[in-house]
PDB file of N, CA and C in Angstrom:
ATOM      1  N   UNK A   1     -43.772 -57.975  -2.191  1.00  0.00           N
ATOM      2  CA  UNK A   1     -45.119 -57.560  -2.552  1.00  0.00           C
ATOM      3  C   UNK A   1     -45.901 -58.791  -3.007  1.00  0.00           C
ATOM      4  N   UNK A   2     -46.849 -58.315  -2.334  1.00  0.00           N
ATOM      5  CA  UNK A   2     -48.034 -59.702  -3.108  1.00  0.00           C
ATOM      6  C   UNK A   2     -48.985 -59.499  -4.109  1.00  0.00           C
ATOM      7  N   UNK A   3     -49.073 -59.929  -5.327  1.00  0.00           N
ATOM      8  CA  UNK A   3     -50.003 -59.618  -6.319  1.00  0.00           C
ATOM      9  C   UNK A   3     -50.831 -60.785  -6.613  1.00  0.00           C
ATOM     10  N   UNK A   4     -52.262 -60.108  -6.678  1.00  0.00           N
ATOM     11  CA  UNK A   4     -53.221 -60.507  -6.564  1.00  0.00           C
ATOM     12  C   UNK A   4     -54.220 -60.767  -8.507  1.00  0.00           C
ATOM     13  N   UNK A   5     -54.161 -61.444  -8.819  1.00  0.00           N
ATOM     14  CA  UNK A   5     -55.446 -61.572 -10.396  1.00  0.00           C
ATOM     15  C   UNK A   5     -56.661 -61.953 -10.149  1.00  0.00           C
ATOM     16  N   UNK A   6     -57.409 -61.173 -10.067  1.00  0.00           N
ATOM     17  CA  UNK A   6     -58.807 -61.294 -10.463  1.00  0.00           C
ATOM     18  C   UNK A   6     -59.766 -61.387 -11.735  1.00  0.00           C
ATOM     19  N   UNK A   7     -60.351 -62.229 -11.854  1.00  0.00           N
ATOM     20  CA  UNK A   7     -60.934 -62.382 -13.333  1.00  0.00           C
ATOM     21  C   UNK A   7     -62.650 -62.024 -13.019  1.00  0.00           C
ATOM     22  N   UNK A   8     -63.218 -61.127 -13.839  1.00  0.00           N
ATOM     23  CA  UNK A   8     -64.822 -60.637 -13.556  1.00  0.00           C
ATOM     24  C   UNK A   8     -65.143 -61.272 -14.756  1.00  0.00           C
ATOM     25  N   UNK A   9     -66.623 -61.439 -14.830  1.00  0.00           N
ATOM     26  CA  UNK A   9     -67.683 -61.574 -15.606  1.00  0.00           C
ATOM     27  C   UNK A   9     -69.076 -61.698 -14.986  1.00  0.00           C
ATOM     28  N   UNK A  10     -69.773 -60.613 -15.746  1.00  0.00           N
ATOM     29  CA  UNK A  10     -71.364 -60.594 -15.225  1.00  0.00           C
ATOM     30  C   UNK A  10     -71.099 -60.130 -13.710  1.00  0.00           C
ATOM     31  N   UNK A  11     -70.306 -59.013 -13.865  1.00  0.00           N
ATOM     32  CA  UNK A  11     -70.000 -58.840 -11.822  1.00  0.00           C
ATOM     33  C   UNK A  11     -69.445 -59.485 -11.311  1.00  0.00           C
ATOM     34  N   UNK A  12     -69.421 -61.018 -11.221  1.00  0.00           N
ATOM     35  CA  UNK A  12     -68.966 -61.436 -10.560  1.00  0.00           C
ATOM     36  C   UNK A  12     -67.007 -62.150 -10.490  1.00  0.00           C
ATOM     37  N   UNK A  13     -66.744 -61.856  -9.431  1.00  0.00           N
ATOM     38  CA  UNK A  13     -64.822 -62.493  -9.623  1.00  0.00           C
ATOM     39  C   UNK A  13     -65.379 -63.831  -9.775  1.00  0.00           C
ATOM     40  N   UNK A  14     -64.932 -64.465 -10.937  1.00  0.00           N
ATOM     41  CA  UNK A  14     -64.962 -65.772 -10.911  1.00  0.00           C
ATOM     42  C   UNK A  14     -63.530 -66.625 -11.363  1.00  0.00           C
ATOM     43  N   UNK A  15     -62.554 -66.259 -10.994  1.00  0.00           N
ATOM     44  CA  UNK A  15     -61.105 -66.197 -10.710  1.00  0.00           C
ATOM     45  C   UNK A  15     -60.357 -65.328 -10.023  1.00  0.00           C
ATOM     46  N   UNK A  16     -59.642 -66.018  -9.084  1.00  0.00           N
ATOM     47  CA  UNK A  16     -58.668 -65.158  -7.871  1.00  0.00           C
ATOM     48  C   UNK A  16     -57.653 -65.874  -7.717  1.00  0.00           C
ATOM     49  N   UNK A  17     -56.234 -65.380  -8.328  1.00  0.00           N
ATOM     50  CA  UNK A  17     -54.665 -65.924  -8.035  1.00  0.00           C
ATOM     51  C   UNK A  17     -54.241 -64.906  -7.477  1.00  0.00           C
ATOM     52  N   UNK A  18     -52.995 -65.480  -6.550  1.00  0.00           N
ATOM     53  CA  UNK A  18     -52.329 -64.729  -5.950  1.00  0.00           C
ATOM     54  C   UNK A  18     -50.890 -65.377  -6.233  1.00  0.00           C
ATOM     55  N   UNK A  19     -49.928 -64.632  -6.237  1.00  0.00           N
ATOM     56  CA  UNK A  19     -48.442 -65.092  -6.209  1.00  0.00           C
ATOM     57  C   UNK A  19     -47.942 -63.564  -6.074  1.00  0.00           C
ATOM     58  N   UNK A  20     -46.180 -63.967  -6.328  1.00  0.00           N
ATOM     59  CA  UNK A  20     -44.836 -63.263  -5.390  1.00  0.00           C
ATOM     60  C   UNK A  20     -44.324 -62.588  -6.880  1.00  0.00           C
ATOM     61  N   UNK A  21     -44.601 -62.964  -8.032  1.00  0.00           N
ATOM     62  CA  UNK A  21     -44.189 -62.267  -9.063  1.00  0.00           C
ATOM     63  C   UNK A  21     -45.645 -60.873  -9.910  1.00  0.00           C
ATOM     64  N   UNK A  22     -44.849 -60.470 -10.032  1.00  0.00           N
ATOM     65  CA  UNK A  22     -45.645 -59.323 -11.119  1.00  0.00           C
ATOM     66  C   UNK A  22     -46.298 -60.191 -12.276  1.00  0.00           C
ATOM     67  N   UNK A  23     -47.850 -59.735 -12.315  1.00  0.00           N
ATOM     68  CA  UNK A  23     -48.353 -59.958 -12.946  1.00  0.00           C
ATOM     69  C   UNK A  23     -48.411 -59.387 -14.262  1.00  0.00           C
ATOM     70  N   UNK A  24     -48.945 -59.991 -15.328  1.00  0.00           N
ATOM     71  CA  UNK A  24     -48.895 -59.682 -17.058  1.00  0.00           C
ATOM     72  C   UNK A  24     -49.990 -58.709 -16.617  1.00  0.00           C
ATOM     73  N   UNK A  25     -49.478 -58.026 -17.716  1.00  0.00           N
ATOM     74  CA  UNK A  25     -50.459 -56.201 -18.044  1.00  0.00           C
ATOM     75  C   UNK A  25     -50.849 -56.217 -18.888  1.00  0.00           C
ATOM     76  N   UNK A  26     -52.534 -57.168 -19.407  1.00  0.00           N
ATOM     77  CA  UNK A  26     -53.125 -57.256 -20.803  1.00  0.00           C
ATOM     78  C   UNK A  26     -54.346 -56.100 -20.862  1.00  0.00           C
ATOM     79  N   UNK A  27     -54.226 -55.312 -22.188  1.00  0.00           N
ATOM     80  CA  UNK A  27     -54.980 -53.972 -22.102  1.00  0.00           C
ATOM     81  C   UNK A  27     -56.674 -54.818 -22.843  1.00  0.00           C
ATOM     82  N   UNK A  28     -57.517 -53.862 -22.645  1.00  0.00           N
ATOM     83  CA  UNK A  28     -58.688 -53.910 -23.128  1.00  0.00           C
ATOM     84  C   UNK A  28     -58.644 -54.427 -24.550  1.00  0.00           C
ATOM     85  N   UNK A  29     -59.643 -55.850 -24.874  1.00  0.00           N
ATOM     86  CA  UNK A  29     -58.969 -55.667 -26.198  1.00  0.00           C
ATOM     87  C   UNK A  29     -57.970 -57.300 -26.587  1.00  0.00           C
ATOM     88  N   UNK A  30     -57.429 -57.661 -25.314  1.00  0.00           N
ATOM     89  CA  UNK A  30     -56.305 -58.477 -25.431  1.00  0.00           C
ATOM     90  C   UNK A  30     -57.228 -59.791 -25.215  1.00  0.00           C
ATOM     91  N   UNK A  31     -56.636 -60.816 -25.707  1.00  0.00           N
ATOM     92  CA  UNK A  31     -57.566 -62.253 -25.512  1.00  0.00           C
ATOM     93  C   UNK A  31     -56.902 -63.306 -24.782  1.00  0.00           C
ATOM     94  N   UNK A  32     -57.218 -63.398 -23.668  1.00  0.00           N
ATOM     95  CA  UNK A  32     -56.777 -64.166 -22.879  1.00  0.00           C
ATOM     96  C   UNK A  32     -56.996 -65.966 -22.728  1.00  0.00           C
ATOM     97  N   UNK A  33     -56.085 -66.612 -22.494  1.00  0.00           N
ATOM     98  CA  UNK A  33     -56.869 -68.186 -22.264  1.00  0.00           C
ATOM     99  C   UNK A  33     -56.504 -68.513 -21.126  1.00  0.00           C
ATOM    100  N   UNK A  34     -57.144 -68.668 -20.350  1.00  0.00           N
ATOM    101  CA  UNK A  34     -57.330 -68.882 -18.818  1.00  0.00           C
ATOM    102  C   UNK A  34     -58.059 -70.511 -18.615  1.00  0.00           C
ATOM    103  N   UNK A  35     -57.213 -70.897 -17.852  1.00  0.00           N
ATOM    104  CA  UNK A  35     -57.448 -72.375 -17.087  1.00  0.00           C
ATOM    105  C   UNK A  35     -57.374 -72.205 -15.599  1.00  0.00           C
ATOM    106  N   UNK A  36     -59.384 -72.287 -15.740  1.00  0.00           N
ATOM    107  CA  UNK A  36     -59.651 -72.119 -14.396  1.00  0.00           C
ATOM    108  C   UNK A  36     -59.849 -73.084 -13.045  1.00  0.00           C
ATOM    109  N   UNK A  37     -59.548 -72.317 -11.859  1.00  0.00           N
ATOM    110  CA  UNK A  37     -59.769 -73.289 -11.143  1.00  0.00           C
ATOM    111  C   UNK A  37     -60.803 -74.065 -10.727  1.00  0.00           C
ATOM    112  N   UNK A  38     -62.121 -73.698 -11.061  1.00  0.00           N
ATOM    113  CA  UNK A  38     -63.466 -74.053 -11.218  1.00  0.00           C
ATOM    114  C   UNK A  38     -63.416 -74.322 -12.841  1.00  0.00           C
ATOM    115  N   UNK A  39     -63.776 -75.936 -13.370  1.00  0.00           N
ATOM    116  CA  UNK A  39     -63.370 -76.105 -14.693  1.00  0.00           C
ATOM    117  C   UNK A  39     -64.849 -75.648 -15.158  1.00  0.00           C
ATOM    118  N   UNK A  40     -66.136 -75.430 -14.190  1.00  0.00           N
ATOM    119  CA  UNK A  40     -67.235 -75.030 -15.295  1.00  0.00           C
ATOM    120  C   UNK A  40     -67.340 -73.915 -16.247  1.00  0.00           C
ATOM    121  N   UNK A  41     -66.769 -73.024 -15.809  1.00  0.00           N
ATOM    122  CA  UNK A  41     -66.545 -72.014 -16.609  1.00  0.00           C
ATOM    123  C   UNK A  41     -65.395 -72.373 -17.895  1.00  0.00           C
ATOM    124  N   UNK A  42     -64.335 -73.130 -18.045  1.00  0.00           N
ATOM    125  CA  UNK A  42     -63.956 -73.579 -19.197  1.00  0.00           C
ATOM    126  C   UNK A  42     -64.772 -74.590 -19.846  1.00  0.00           C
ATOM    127  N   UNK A  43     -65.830 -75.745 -19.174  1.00  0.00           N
ATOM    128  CA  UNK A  43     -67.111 -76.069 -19.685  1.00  0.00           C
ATOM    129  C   UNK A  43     -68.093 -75.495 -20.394  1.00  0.00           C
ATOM    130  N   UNK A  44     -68.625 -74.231 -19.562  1.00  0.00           N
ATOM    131  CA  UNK A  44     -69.667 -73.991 -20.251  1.00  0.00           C
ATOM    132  C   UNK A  44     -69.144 -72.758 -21.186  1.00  0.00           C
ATOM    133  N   UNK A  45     -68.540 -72.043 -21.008  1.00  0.00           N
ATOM    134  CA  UNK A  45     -67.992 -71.006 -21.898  1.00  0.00           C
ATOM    135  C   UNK A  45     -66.247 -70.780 -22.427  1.00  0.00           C
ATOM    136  N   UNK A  46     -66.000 -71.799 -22.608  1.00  0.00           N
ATOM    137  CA  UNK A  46     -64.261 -72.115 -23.097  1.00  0.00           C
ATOM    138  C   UNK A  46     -63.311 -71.643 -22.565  1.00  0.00           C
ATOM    139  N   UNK A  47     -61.897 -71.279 -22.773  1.00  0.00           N
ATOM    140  CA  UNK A  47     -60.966 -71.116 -22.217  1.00  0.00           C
ATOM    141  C   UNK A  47     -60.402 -69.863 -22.776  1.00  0.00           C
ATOM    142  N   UNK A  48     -61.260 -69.297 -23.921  1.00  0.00           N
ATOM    143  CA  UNK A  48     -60.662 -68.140 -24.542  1.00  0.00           C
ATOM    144  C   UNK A  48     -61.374 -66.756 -23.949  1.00  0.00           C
ATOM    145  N   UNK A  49     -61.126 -65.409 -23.507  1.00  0.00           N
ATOM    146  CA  UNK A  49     -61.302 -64.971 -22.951  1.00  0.00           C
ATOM    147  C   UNK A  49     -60.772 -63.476 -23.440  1.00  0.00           C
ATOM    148  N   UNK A  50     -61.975 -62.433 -23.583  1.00  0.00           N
ATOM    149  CA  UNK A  50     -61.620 -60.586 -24.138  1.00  0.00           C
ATOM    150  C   UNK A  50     -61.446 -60.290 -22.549  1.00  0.00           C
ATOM    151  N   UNK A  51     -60.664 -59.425 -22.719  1.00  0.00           N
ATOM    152  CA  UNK A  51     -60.776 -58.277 -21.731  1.00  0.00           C
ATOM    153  C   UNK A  51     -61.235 -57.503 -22.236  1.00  0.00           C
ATOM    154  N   UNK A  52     -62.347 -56.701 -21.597  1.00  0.00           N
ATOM    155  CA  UNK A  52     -63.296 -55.508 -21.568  1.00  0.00           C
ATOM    156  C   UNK A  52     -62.606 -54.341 -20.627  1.00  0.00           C
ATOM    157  N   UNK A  53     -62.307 -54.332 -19.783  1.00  0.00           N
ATOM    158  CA  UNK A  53     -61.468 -53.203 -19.074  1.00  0.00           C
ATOM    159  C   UNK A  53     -60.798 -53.823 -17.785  1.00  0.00           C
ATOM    160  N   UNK A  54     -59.832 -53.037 -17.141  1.00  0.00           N
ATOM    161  CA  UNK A  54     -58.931 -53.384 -16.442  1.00  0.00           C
ATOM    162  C   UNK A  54     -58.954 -52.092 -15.189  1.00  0.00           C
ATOM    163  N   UNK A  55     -58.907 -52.299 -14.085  1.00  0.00           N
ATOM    164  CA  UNK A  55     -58.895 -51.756 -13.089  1.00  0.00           C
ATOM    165  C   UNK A  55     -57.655 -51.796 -12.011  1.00  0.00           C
ATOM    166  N   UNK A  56     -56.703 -51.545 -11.407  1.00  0.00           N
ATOM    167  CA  UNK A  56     -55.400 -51.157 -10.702  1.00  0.00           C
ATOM    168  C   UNK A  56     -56.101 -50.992  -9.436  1.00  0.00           C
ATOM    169  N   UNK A  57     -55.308 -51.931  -8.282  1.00  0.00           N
ATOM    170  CA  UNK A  57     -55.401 -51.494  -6.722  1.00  0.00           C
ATOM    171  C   UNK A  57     -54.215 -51.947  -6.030  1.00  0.00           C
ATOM    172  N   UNK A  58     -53.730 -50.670  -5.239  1.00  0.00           N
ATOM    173  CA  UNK A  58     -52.398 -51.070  -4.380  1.00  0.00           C
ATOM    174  C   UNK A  58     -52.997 -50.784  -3.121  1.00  0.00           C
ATOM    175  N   UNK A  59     -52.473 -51.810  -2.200  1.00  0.00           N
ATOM    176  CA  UNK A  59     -52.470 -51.276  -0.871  1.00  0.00           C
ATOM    177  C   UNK A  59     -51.417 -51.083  -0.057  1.00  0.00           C
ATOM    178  N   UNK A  60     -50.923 -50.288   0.670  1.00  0.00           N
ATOM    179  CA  UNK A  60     -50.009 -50.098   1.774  1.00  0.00           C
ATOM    180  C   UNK A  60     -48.405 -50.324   1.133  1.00  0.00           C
ATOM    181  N   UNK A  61     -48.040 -50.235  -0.471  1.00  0.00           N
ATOM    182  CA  UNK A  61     -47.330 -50.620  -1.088  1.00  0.00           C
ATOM    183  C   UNK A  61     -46.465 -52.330  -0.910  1.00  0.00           C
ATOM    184  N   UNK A  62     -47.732 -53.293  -0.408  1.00  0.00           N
ATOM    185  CA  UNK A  62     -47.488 -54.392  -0.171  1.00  0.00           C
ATOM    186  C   UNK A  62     -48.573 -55.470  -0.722  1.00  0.00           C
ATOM    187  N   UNK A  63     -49.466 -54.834  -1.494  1.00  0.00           N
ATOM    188  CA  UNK A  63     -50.540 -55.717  -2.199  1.00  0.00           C
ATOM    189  C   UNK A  63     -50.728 -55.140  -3.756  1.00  0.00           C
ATOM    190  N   UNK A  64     -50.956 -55.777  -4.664  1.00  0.00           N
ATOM    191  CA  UNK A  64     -51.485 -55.435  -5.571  1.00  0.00           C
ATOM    192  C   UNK A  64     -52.427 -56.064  -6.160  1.00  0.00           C
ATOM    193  N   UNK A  65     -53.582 -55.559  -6.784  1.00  0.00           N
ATOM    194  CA  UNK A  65     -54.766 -56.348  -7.684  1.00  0.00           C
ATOM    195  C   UNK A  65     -54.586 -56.033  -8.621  1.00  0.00           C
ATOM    196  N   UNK A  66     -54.879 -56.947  -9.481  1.00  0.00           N
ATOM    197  CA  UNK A  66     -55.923 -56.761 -10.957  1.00  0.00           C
ATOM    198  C   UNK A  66     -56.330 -56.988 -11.296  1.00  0.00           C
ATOM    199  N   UNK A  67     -57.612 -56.709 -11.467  1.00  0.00           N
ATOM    200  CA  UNK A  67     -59.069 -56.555 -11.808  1.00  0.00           C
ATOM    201  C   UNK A  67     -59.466 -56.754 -12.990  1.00  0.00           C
ATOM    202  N   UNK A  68     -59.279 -57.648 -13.796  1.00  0.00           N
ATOM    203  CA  UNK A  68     -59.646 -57.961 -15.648  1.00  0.00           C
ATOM    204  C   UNK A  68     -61.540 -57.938 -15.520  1.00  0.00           C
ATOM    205  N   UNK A  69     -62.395 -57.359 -16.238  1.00  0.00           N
ATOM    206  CA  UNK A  69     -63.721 -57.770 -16.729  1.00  0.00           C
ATOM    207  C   UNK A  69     -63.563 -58.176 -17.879  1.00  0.00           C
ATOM    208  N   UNK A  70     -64.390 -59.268 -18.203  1.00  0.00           N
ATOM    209  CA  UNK A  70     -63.841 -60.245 -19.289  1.00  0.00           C
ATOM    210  C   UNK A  70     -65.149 -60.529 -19.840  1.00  0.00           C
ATOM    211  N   UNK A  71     -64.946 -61.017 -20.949  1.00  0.00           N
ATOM    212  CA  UNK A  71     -66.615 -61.963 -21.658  1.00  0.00           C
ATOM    213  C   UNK A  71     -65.684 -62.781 -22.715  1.00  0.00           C
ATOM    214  N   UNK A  72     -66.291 -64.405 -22.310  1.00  0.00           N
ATOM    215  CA  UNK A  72     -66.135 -65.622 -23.007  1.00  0.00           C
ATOM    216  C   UNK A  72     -65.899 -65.266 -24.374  1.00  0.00           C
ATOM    217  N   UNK A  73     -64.750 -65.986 -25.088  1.00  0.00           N
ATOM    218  CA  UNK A  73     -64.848 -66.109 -26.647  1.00  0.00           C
ATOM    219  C   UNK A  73     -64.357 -67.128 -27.281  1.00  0.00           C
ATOM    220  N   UNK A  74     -65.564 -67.808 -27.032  1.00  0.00           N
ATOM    221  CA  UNK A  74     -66.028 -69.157 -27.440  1.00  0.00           C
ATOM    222  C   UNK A  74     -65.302 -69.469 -28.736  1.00  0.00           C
ATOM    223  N   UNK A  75     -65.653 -68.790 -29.868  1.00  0.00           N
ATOM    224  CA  UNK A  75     -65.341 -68.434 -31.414  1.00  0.00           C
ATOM    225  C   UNK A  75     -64.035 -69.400 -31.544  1.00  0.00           C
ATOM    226  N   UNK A  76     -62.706 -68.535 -30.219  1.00  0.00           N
ATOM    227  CA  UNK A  76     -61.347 -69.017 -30.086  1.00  0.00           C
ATOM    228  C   UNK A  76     -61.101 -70.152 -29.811  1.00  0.00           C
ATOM    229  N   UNK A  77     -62.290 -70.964 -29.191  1.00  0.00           N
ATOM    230  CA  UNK A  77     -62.353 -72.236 -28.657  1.00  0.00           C
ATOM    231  C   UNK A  77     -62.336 -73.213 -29.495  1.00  0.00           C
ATOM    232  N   UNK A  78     -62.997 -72.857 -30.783  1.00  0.00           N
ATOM    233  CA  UNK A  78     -63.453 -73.601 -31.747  1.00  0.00           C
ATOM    234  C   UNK A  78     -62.372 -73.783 -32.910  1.00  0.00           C
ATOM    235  N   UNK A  79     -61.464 -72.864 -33.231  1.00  0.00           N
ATOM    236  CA  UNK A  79     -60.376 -72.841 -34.220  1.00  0.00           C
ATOM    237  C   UNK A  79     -59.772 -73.972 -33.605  1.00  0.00           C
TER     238      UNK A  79
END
């Protein structure tokens, strides 16, 4: 199976990994630090990161997504 991470903000995916292992299951709520592959977004809004909600997609029992919506938390950046 192939699993897929997607990272949202403001609509838009502005992170997409893919790999062969199961991905971490962080609930709404959880604070993530993400090192992205586009470093402007750890530029302009840091590396610390809420999840706001989480969304599940399988396909054909050979793909999986997940869908994090997220908003910057800068705050974490700064400690």
């Amino acid at each position: 199976m192939k699993y897929i991470l997607e990272i949202y903000y403001q609509g838009d995916c502005i992170e997409r990994r893919e790999q062969d292992d199961p991905l971490p299951n962080p609930i709404p709520g959880d604070q993530l630090y993400i090192e992205f592959n586009n470093s402007n977004y750890s530029d302009l809004e840091g590396h610390w990161w809420t999840v706001k909600s989480r969304s599940h997609l399988l396909f054909n029992q050979a793909l999986y997504t997940l869908q994090l919506y997220c908003e910057p938390n800068s705050s974490q950046d700064r400690d």
